[in-house]
PDB file of N, CA and C in Angstrom:
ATOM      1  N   UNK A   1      20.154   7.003  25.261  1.00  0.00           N
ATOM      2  CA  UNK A   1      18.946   6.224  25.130  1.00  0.00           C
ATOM      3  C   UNK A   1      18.845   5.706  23.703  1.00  0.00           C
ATOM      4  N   UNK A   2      18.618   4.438  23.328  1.00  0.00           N
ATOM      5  CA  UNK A   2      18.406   4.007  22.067  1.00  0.00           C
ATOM      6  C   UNK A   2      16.891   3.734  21.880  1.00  0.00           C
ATOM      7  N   UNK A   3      16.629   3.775  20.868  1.00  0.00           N
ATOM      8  CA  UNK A   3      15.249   3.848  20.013  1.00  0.00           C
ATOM      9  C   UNK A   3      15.253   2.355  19.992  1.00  0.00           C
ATOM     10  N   UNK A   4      13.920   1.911  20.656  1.00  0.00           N
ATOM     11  CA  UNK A   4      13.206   0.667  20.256  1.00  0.00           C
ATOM     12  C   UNK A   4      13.333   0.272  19.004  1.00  0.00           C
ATOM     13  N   UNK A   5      13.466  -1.202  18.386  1.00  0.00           N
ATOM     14  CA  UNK A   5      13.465  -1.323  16.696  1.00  0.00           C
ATOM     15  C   UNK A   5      11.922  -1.209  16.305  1.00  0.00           C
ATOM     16  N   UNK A   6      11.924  -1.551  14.960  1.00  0.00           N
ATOM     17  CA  UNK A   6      10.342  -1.230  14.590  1.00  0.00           C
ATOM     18  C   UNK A   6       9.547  -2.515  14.982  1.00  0.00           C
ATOM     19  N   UNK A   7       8.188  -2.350  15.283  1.00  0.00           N
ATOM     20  CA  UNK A   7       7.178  -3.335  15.517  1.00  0.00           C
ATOM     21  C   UNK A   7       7.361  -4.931  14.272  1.00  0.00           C
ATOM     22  N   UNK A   8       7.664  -6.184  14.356  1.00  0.00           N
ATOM     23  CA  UNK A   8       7.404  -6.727  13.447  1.00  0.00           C
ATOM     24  C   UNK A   8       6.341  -7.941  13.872  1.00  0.00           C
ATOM     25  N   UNK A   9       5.177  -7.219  12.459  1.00  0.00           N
ATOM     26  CA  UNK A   9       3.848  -7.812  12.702  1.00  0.00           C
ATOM     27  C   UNK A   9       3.768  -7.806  11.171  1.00  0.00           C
ATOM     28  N   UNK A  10       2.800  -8.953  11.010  1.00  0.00           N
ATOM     29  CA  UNK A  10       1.799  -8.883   9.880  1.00  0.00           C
ATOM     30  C   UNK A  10       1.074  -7.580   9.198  1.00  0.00           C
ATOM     31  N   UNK A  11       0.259  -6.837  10.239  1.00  0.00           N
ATOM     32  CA  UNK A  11       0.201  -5.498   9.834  1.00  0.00           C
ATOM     33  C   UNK A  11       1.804  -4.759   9.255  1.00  0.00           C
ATOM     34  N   UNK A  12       2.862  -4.582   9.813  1.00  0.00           N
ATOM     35  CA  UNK A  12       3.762  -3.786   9.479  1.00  0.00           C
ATOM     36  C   UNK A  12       4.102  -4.465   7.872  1.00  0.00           C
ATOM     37  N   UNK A  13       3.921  -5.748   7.596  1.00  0.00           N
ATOM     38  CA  UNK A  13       4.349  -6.159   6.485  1.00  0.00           C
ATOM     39  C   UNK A  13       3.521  -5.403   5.608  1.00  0.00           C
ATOM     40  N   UNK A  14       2.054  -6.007   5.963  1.00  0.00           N
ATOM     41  CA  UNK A  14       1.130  -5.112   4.900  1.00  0.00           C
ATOM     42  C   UNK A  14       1.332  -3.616   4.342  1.00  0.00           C
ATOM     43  N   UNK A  15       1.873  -2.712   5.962  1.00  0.00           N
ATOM     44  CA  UNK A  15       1.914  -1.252   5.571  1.00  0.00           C
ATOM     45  C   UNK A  15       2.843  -1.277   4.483  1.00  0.00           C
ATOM     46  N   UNK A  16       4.721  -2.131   4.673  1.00  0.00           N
ATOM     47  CA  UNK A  16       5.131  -2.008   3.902  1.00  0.00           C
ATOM     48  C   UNK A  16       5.219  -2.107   2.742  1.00  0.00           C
ATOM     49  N   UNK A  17       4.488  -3.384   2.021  1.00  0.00           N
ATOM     50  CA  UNK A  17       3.870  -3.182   1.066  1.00  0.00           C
ATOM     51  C   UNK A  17       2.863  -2.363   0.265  1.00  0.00           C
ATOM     52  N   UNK A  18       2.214  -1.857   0.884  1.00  0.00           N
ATOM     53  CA  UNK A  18       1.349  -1.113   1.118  1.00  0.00           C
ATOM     54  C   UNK A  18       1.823   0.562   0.338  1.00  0.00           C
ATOM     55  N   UNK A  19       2.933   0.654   1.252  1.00  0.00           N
ATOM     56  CA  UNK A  19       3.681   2.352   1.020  1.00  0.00           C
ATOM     57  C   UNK A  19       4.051   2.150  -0.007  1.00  0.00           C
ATOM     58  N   UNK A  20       5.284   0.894  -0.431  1.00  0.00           N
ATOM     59  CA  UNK A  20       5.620   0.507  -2.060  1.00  0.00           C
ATOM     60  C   UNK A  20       4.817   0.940  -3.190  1.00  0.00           C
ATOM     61  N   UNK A  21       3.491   0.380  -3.092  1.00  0.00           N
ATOM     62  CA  UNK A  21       2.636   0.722  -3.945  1.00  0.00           C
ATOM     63  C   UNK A  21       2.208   2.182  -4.120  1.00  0.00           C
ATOM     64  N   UNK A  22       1.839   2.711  -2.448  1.00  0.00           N
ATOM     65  CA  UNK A  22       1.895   4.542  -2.574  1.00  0.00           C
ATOM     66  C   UNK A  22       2.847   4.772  -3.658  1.00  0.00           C
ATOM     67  N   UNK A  23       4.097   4.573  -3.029  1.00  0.00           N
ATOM     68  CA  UNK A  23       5.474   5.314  -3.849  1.00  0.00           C
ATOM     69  C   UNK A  23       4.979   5.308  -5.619  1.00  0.00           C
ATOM     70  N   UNK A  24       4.791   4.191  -5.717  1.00  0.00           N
ATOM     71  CA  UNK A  24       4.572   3.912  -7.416  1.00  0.00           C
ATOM     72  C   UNK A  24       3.165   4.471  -8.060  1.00  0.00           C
ATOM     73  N   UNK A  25       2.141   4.594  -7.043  1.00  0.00           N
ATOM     74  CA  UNK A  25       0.825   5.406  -7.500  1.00  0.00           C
ATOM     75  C   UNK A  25       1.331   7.103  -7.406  1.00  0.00           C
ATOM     76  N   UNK A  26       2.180   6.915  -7.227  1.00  0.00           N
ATOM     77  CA  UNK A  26       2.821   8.877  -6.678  1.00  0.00           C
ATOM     78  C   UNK A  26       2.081   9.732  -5.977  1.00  0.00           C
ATOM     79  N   UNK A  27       1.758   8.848  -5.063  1.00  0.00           N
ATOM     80  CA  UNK A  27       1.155   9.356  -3.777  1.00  0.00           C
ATOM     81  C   UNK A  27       1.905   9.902  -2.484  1.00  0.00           C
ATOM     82  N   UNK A  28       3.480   9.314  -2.796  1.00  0.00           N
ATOM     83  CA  UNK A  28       3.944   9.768  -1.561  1.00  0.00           C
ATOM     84  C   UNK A  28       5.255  10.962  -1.990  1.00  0.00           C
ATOM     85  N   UNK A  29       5.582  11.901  -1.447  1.00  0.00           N
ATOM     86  CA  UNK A  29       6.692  12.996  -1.716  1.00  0.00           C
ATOM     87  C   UNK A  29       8.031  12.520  -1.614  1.00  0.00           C
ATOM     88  N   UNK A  30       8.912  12.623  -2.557  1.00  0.00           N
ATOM     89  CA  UNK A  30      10.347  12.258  -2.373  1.00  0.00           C
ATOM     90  C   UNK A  30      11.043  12.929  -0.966  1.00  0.00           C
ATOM     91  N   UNK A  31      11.461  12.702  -0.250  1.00  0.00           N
ATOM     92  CA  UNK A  31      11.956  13.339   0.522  1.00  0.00           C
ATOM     93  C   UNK A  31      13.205  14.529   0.229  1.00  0.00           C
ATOM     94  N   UNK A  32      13.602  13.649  -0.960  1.00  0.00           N
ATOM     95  CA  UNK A  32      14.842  14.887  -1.393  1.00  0.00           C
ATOM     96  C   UNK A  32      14.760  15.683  -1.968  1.00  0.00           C
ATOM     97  N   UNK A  33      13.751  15.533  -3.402  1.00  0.00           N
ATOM     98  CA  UNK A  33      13.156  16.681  -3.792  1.00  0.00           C
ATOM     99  C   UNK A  33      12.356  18.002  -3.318  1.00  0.00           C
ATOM    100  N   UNK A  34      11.045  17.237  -2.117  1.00  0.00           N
ATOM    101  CA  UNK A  34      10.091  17.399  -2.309  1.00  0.00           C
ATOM    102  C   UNK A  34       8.691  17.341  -2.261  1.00  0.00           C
ATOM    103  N   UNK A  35       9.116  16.625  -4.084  1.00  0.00           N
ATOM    104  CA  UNK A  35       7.885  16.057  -5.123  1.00  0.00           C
ATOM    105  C   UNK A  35       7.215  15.009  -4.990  1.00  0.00           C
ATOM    106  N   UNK A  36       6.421  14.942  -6.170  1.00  0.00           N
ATOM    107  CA  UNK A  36       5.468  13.646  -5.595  1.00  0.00           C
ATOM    108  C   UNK A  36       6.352  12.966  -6.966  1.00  0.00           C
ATOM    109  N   UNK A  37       6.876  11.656  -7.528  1.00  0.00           N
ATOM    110  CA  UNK A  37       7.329  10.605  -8.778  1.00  0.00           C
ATOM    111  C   UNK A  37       6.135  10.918  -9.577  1.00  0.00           C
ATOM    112  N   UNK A  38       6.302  10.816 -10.881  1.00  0.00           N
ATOM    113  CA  UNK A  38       5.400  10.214 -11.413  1.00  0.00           C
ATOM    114  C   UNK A  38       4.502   8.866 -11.514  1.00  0.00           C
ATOM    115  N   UNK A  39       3.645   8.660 -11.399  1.00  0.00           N
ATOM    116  CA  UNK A  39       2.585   7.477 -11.074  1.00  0.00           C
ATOM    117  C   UNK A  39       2.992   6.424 -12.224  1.00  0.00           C
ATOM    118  N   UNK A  40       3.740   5.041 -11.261  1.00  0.00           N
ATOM    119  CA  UNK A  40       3.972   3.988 -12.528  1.00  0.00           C
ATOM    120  C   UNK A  40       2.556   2.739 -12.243  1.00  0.00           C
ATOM    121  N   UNK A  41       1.811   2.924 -12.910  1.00  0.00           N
ATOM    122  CA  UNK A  41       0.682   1.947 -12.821  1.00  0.00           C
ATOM    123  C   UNK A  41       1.011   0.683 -12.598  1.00  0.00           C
ATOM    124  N   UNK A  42       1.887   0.250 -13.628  1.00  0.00           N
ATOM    125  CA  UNK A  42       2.486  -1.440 -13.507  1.00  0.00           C
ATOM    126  C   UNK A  42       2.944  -1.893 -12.425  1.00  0.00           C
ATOM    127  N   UNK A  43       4.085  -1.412 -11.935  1.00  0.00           N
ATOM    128  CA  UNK A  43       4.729  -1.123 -10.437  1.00  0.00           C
ATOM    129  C   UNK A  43       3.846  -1.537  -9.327  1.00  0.00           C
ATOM    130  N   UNK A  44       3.279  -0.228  -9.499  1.00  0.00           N
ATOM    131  CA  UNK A  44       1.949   0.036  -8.409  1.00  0.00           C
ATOM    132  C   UNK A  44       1.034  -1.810  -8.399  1.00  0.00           C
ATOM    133  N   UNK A  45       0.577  -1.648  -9.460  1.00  0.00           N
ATOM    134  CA  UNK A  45      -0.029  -3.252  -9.992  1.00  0.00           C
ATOM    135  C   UNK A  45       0.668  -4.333  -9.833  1.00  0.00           C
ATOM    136  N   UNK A  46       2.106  -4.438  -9.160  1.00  0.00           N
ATOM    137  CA  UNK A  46       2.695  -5.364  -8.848  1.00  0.00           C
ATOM    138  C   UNK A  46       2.647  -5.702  -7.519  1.00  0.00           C
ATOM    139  N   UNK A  47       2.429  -4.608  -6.811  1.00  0.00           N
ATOM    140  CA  UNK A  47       2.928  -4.534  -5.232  1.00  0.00           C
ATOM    141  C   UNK A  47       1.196  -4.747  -4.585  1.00  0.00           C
ATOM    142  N   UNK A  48       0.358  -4.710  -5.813  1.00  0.00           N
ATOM    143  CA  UNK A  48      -0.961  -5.056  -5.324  1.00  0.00           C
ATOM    144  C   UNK A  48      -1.571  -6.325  -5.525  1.00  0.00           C
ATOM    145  N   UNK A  49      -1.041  -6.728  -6.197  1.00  0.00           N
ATOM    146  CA  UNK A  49      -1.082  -8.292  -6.714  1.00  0.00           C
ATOM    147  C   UNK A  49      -0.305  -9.296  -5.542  1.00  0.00           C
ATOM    148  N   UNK A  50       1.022  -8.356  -5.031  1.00  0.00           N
ATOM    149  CA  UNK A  50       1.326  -8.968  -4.327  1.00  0.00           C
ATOM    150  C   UNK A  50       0.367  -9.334  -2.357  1.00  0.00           C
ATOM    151  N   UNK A  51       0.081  -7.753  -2.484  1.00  0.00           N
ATOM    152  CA  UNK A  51      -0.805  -8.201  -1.311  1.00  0.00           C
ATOM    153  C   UNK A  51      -1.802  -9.115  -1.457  1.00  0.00           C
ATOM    154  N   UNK A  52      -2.616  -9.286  -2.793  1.00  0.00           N
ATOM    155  CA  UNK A  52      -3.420 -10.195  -3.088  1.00  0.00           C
ATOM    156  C   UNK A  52      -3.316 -11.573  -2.821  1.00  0.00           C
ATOM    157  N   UNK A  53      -2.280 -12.120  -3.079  1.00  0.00           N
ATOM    158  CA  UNK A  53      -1.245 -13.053  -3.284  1.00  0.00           C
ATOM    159  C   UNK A  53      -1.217 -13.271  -1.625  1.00  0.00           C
ATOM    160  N   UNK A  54      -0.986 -12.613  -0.696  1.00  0.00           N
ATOM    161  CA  UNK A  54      -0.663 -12.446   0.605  1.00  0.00           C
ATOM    162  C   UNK A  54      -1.437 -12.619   1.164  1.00  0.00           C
ATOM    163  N   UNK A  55      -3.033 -12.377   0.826  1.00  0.00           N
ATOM    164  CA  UNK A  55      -4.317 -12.317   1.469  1.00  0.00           C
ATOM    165  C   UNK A  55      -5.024 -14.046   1.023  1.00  0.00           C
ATOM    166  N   UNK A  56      -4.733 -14.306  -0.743  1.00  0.00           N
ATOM    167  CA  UNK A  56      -5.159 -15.702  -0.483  1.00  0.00           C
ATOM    168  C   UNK A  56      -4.310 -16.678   0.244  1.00  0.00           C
ATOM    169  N   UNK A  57      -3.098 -16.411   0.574  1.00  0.00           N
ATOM    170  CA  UNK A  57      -2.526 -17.587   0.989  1.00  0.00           C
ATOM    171  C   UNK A  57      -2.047 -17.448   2.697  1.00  0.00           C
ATOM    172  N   UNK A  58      -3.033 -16.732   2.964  1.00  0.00           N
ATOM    173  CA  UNK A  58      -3.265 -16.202   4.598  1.00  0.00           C
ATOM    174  C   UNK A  58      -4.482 -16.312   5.411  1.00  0.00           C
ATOM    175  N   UNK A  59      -5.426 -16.580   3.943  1.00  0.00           N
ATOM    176  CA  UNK A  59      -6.760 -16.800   4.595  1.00  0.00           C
ATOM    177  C   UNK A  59      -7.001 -17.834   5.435  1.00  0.00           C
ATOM    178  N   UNK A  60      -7.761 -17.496   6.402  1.00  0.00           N
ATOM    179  CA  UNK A  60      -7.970 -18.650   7.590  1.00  0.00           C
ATOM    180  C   UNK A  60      -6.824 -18.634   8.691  1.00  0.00           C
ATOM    181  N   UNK A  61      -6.133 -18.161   8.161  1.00  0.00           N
ATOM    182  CA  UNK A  61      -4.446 -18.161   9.677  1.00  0.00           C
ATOM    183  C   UNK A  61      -4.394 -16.671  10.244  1.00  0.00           C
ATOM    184  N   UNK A  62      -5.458 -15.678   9.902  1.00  0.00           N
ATOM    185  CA  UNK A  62      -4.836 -14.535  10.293  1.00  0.00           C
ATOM    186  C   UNK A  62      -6.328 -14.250  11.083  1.00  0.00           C
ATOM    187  N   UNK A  63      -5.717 -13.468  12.401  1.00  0.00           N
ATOM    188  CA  UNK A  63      -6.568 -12.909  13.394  1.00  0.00           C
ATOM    189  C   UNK A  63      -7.567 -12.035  12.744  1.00  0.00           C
ATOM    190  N   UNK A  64      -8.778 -12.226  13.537  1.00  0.00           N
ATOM    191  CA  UNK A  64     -10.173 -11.110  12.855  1.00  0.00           C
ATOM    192  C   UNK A  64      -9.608  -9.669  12.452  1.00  0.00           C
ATOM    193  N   UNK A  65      -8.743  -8.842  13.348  1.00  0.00           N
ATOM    194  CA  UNK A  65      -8.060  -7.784  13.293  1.00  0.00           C
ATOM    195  C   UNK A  65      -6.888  -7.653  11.802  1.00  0.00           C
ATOM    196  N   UNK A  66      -6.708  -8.564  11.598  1.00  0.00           N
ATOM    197  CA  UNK A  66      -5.663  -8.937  10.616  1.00  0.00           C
ATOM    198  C   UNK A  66      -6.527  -9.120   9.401  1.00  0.00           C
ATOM    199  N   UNK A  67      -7.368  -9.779   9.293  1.00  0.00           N
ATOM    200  CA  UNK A  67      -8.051 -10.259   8.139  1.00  0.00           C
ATOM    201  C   UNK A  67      -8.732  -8.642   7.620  1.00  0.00           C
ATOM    202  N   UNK A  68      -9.490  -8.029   8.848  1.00  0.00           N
ATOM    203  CA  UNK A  68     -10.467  -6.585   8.656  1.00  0.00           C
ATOM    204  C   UNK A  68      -9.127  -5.434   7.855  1.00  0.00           C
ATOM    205  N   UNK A  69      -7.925  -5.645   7.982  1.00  0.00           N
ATOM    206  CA  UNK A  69      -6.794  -4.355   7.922  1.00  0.00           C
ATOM    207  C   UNK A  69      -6.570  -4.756   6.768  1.00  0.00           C
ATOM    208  N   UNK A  70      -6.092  -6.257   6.263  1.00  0.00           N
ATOM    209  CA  UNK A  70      -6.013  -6.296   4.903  1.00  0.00           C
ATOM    210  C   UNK A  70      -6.581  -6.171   4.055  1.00  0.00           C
ATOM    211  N   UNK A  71      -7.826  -6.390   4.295  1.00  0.00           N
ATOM    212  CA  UNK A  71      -8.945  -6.553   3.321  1.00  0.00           C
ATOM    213  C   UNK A  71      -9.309  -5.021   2.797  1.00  0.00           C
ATOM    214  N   UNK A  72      -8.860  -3.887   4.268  1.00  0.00           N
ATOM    215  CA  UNK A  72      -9.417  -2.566   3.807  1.00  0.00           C
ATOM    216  C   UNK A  72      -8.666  -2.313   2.979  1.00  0.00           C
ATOM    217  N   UNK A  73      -6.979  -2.144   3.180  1.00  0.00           N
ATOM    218  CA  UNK A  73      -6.072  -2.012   2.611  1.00  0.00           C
ATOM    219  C   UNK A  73      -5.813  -2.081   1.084  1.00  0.00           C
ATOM    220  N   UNK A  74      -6.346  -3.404   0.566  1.00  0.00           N
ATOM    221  CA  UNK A  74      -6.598  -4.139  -0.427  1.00  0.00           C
ATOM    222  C   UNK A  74      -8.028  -3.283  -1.154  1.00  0.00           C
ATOM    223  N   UNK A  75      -8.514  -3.482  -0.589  1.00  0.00           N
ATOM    224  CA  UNK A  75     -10.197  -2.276  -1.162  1.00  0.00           C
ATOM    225  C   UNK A  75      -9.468  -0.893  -1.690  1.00  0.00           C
ATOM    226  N   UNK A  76      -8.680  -0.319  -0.284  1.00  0.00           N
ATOM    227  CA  UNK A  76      -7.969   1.580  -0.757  1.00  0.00           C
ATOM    228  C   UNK A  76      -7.213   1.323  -1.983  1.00  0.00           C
ATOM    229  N   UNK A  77      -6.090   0.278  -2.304  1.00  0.00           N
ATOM    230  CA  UNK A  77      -5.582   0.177  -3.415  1.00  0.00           C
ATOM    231  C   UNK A  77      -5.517   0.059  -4.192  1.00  0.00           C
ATOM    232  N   UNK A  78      -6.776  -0.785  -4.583  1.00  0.00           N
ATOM    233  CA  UNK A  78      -7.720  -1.249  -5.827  1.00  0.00           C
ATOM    234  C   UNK A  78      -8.324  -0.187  -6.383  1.00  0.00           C
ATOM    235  N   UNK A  79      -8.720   0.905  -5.708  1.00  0.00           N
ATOM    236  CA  UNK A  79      -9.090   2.132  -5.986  1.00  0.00           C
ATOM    237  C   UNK A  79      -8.461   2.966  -6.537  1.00  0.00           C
ATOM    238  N   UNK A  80      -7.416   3.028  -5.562  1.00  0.00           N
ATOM    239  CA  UNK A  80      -6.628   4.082  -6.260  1.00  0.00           C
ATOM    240  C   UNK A  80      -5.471   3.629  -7.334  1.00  0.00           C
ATOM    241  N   UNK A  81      -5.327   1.951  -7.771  1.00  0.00           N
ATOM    242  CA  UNK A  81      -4.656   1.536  -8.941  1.00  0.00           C
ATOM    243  C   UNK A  81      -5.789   1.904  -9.955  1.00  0.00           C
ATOM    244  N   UNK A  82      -7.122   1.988 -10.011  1.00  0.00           N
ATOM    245  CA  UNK A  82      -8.017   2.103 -11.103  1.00  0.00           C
ATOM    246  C   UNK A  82      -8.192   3.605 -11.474  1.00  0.00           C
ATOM    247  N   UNK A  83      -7.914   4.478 -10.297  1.00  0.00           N
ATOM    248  CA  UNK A  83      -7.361   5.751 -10.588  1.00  0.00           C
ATOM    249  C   UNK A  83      -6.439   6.224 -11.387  1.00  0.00           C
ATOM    250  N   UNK A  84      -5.048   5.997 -10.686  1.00  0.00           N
ATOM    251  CA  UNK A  84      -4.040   5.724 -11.297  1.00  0.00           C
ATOM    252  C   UNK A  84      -3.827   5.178 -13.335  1.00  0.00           C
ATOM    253  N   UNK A  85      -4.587   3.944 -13.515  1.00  0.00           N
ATOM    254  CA  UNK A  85      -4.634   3.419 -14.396  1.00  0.00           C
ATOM    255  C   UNK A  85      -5.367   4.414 -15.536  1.00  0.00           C
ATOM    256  N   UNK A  86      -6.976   5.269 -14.761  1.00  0.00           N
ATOM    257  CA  UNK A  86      -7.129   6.342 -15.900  1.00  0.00           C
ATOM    258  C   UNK A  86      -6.339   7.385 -16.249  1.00  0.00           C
ATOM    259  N   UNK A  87      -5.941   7.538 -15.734  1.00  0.00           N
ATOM    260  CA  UNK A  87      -4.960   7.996 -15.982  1.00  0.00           C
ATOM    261  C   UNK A  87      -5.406   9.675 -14.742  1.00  0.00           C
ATOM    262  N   UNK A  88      -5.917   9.454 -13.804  1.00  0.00           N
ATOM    263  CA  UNK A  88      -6.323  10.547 -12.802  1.00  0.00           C
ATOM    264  C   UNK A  88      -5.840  11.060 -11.548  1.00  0.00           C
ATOM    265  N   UNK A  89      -5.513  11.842 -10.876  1.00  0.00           N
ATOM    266  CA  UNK A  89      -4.871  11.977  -9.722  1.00  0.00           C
ATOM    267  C   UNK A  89      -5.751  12.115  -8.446  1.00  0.00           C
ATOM    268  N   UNK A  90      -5.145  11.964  -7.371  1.00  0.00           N
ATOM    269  CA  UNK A  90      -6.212  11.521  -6.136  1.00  0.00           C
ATOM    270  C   UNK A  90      -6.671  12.904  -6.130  1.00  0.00           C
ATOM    271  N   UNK A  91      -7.974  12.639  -5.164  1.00  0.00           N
ATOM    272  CA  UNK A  91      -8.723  13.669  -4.991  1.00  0.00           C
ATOM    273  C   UNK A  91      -8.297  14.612  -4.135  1.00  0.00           C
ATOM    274  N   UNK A  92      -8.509  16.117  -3.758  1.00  0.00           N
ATOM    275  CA  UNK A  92      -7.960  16.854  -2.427  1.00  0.00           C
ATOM    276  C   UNK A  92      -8.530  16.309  -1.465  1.00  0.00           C
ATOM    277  N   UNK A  93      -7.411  16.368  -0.196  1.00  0.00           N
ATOM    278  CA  UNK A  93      -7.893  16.045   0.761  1.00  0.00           C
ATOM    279  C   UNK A  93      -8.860  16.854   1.775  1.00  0.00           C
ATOM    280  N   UNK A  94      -9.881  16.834   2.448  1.00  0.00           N
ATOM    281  CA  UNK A  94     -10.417  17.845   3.056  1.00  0.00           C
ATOM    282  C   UNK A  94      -9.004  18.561   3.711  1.00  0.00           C
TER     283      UNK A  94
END
């Protein structure tokens, strides 16, 4: 039995961008280590600029569902780049 390929949607682009930026806020665990990277702000600030970038030049062409996912997306990251930037680590999770 072979594995379906992955979904390709607008959403999946976003996630991927999306995780990029995790990786660089050091939010996500190396798999080989582990660990979590150390948090590169700039990085991180690139891959958010880029969704930005993605969101003005999408506006008006993307489904209500599409417009509501980026926009949250874009809100969580902004957050946690201004986190990041104080230099602070995310909060525990419940």
């Amino acid at each position: 039995m072979t594995t379906p390929p992955p979904e390709i949607s607008f959403n999946a682009l976003v996630v991927s961008l999306a995780t990029s930026a995790a990786v660089h806020f050091g939010d996500v665990v190396d798999p080989a280590t582990g660990r979590k990277r150390s948090p590169n702000p700039a990085a991180g600030g690139n891959m958010l600029d880029l969704l930005a970038v993605l969101a003005e030049k999408t506006r008006g062409n993307l489904t209500p569902d599409e417009e509501r996912f980026l926009t949250r997306v874009l809100q969580e990251l902004r957050m946690r780049f201004a986190e990041v930037s104080r230099g602070g680590d995310r909060p525990a999770s419940p």
